[in-house]
C-alpha atoms as a PDB file:
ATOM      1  CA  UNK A   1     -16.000 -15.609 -12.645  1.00  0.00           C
ATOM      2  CA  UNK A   2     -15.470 -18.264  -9.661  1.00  0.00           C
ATOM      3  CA  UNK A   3     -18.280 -19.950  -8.321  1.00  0.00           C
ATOM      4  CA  UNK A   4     -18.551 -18.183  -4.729  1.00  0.00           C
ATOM      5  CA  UNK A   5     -18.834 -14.742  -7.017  1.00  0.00           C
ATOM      6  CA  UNK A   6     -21.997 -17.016  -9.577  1.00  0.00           C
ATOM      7  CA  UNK A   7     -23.218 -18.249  -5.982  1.00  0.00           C
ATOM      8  CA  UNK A   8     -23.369 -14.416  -4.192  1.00  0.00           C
ATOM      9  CA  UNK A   9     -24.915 -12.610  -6.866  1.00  0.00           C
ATOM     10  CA  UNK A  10     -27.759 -15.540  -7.447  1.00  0.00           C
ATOM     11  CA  UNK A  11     -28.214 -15.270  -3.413  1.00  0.00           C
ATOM     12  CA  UNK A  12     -28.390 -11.229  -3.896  1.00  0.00           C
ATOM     13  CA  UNK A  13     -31.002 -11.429  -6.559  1.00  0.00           C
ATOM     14  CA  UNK A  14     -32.892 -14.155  -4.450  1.00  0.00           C
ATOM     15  CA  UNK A  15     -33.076 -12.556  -1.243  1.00  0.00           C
ATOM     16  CA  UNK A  16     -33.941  -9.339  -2.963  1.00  0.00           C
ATOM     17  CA  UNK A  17     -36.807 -10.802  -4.191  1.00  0.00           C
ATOM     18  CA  UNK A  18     -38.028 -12.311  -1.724  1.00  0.00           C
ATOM     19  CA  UNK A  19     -37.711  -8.978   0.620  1.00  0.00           C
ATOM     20  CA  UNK A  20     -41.221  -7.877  -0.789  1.00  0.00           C
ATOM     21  CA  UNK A  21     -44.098  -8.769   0.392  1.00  0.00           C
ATOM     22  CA  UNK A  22     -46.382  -9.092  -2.906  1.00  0.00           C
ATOM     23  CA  UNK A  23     -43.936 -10.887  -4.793  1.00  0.00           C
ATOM     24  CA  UNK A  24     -43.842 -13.881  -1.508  1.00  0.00           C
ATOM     25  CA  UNK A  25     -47.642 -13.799  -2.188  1.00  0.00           C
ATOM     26  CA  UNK A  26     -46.982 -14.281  -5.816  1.00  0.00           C
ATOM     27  CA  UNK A  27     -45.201 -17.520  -4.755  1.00  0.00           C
ATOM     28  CA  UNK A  28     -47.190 -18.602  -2.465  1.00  0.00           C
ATOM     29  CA  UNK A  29     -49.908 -18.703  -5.572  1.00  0.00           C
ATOM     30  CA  UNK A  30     -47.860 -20.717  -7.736  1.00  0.00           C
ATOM     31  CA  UNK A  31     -46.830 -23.072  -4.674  1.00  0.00           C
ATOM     32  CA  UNK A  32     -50.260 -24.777  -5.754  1.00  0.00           C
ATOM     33  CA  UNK A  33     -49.587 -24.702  -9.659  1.00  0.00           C
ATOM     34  CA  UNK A  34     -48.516 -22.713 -12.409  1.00  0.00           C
ATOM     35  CA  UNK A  35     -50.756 -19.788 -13.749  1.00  0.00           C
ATOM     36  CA  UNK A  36     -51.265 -17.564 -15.986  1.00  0.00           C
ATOM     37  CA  UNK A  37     -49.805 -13.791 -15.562  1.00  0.00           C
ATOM     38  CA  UNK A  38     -53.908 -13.040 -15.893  1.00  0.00           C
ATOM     39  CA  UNK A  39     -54.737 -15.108 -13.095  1.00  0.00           C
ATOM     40  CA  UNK A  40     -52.137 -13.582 -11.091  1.00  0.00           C
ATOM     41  CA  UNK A  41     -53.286  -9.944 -11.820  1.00  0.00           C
ATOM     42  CA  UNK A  42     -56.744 -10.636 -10.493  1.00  0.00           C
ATOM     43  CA  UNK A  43     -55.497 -12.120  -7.332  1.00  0.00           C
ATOM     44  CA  UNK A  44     -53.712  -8.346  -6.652  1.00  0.00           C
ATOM     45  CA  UNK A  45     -56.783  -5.993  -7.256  1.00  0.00           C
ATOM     46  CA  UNK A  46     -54.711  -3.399  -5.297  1.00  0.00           C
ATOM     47  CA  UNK A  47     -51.502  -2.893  -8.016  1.00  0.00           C
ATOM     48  CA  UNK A  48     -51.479  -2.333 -11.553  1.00  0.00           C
ATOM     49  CA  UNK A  49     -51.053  -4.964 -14.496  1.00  0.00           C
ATOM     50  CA  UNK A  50     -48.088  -3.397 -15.043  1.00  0.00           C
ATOM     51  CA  UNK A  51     -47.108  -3.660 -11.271  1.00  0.00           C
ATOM     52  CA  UNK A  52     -47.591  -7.697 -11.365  1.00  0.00           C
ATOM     53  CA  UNK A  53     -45.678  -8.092 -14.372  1.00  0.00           C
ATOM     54  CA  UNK A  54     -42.895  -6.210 -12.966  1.00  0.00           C
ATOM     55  CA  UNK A  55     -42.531  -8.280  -9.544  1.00  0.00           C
ATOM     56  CA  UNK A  56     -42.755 -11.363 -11.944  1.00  0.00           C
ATOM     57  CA  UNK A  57     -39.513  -9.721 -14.000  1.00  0.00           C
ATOM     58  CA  UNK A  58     -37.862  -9.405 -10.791  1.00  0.00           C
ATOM     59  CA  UNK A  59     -38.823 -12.941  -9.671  1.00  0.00           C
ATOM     60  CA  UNK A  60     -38.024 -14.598 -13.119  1.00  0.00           C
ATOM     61  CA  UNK A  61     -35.023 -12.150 -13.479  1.00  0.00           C
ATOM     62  CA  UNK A  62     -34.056 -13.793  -9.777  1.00  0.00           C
ATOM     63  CA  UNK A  63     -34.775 -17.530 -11.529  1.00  0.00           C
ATOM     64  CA  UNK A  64     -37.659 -18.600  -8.805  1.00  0.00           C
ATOM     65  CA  UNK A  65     -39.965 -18.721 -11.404  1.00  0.00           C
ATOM     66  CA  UNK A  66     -39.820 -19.714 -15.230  1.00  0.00           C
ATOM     67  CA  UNK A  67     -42.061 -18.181 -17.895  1.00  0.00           C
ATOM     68  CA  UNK A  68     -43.481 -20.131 -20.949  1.00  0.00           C
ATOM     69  CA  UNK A  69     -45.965 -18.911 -23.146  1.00  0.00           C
ATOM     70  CA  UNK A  70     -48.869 -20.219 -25.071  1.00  0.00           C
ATOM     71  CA  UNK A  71     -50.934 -18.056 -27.609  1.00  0.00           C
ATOM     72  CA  UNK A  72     -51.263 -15.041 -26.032  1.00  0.00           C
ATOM     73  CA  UNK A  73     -51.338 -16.266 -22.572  1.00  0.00           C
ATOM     74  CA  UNK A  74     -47.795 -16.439 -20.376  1.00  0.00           C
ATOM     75  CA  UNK A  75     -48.108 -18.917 -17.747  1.00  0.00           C
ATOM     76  CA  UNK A  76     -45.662 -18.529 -14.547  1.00  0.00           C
ATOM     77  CA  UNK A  77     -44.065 -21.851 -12.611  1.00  0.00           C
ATOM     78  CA  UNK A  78     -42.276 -22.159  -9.544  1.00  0.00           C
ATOM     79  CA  UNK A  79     -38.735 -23.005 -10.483  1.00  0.00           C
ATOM     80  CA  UNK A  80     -37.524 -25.240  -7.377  1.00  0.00           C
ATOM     81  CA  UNK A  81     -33.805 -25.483  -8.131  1.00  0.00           C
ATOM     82  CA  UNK A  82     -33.212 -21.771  -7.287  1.00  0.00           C
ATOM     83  CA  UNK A  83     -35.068 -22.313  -3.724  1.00  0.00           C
ATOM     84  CA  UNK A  84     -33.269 -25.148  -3.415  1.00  0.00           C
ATOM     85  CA  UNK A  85     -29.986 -24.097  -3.554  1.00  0.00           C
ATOM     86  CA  UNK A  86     -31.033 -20.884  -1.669  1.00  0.00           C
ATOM     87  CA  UNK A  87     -32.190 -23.264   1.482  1.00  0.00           C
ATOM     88  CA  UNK A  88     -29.006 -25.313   0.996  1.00  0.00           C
ATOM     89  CA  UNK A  89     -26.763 -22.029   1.548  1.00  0.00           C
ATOM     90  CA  UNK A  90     -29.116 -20.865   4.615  1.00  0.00           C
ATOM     91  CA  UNK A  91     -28.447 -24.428   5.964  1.00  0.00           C
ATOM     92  CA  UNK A  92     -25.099 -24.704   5.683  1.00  0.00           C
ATOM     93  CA  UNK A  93     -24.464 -20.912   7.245  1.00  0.00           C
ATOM     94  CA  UNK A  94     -26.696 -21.364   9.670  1.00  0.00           C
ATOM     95  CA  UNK A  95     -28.076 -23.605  12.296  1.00  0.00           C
ATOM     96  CA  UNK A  96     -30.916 -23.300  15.083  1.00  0.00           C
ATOM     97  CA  UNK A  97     -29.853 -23.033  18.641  1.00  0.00           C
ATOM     98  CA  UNK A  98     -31.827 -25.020  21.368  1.00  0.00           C
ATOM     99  CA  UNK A  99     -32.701 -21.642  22.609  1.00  0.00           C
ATOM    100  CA  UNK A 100     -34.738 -21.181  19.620  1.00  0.00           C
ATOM    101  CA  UNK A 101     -32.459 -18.480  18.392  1.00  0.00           C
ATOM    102  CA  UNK A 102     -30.533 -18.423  15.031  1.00  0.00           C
ATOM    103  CA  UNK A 103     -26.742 -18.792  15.313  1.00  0.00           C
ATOM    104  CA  UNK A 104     -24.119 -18.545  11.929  1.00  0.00           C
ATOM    105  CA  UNK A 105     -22.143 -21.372  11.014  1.00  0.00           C
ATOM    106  CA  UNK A 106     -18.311 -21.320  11.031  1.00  0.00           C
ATOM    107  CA  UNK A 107     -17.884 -21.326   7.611  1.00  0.00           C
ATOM    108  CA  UNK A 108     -14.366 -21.942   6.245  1.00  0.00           C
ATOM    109  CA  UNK A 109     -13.683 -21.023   2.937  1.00  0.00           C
ATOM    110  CA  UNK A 110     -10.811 -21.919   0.878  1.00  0.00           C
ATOM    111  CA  UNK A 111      -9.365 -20.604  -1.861  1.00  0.00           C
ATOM    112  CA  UNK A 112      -9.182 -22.336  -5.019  1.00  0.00           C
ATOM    113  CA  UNK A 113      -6.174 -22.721  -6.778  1.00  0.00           C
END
């Protein structure tokens, strides 16, 4: 597989999920720290246990966050390399305009030999 095919499908599962709203809010809790899956639940009275767990799938399954466990707790981390090379790929494609709108790079891409 080449590495623009690796670099679409990470950007696919990123921007997917970051398109819903309680998962962002999910990252904006561990922005301050990792917690535990628990801690998380009781932050979103409103959804399930079951809900919570599954936007953390999609958000591990997306590599934003890792998951370690200890005992019987799982504790949930930010994982900043993903982000990171999300916001480089949003920087490089595109660029603000004095205007204050958004304009796309012209990218060039070559093919590899």
């Amino acid at each position: 597989m080449s590495l623009f095919s690796d670099m679409s499908i990470m950007l696919d599962r990123v921007f997917h999920a970051l398109s819903d709203s309680t998962r962002r809010g999910i990252l904006e809790m561990l922005s301050c720290g990792k917690c535990t899956t628990g801690t998380l639940v009781e932050a979103f009275p409103w959804i399930s246990r079951v809900a919570v767990m599954k936007h953390l799938d999609v958000l591990e399954s997306a590599g934003l966050i890792s998951v370690s466990r200890s005992g019987r707790e799982r504790w949930n981390e930010i994982d900043v390399d993903t982000l990171q090379e999300a916001e480089t790929w949003i920087a490089q494609h595109f660029v603000a305009m004095p205007s204050g709108r958004i304009a796309m790079r012209q990218v060039r891409l070559q093919a590899s030999v």
